[in-house]
Protein backbone atom coordinates (compact mmCIF):
# COMPACT_ATOMS: atom_id res chain seq x y z
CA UNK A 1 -3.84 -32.30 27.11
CA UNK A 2 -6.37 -30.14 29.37
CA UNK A 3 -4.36 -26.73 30.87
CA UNK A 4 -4.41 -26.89 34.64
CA UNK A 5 -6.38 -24.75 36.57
CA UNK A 6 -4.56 -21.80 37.78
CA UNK A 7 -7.29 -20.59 40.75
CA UNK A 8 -8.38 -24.20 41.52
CA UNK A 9 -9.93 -22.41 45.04
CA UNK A 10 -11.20 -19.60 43.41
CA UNK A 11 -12.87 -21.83 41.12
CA UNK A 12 -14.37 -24.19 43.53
CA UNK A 13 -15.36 -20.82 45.96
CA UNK A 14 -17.04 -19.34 42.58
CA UNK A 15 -19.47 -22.59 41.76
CA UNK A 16 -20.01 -23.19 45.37
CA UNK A 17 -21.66 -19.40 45.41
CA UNK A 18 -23.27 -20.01 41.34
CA UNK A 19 -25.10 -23.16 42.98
CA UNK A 20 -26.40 -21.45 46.23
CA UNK A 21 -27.61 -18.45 43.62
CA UNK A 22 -28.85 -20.40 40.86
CA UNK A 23 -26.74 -18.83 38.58
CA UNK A 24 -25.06 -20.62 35.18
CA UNK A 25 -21.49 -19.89 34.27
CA UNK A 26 -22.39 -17.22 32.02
CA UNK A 27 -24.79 -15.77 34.14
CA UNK A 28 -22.43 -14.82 36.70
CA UNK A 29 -19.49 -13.68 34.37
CA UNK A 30 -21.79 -11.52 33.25
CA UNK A 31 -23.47 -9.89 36.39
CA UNK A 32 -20.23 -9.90 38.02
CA UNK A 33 -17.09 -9.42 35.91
CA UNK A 34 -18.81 -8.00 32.89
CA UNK A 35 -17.39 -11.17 30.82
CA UNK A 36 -19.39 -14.11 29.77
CA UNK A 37 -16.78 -16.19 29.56
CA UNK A 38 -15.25 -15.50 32.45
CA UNK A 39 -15.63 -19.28 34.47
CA UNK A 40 -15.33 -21.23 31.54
CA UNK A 41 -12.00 -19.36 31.10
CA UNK A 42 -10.92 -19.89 34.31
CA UNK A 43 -11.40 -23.62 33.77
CA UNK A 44 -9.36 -23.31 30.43
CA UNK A 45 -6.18 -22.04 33.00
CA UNK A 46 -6.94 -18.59 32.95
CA UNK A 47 -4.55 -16.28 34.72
CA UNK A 48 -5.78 -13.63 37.16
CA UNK A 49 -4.53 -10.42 38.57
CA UNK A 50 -4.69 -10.12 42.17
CA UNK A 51 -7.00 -7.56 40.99
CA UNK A 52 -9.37 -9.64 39.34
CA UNK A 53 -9.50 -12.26 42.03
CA UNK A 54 -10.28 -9.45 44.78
CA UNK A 55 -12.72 -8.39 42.27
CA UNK A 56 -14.38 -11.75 42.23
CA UNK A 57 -14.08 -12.29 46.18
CA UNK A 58 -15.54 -8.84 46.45
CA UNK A 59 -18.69 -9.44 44.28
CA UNK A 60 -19.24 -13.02 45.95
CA UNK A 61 -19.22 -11.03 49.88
CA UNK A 62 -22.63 -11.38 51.38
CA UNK A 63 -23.04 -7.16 51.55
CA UNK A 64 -22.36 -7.23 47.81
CA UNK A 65 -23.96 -10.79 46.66
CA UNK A 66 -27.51 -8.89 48.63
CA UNK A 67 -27.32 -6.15 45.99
């Protein structure tokens, strides 16, 4: 049985911002969290710190995406 997505709007907000960019999964684990496998975890049912998800909102702001 597939695990259920934990940060089903985090998620959808991260591939919405991937497909304006251009970027794969990998891609922007990489740039952006410093882990490759960062999106397909989340799909898996990763869990995230508050941290990690202001983290991810923070790198995906349009003064930060610019850099």
């Amino acid at each position: 049985m597939p695990k259920k997505i934990k940060h089903p709007a985090l998620l959808a907000d991260i591939n919405a911002f991937r497909a304006l960019n251009g970027l794969s999964k990998a891609k922007f684990g990489t740039e952006h969290m410093g882990d490759p496998k960062f999106v397909y975890d989340l799909e898996s049912g990763r869990e995230c710190r508050m941290a990690t998800v202001q983290k991810v909102i923070a790198a995906m702001s349009p003064d930060t995406a610019a850099q």
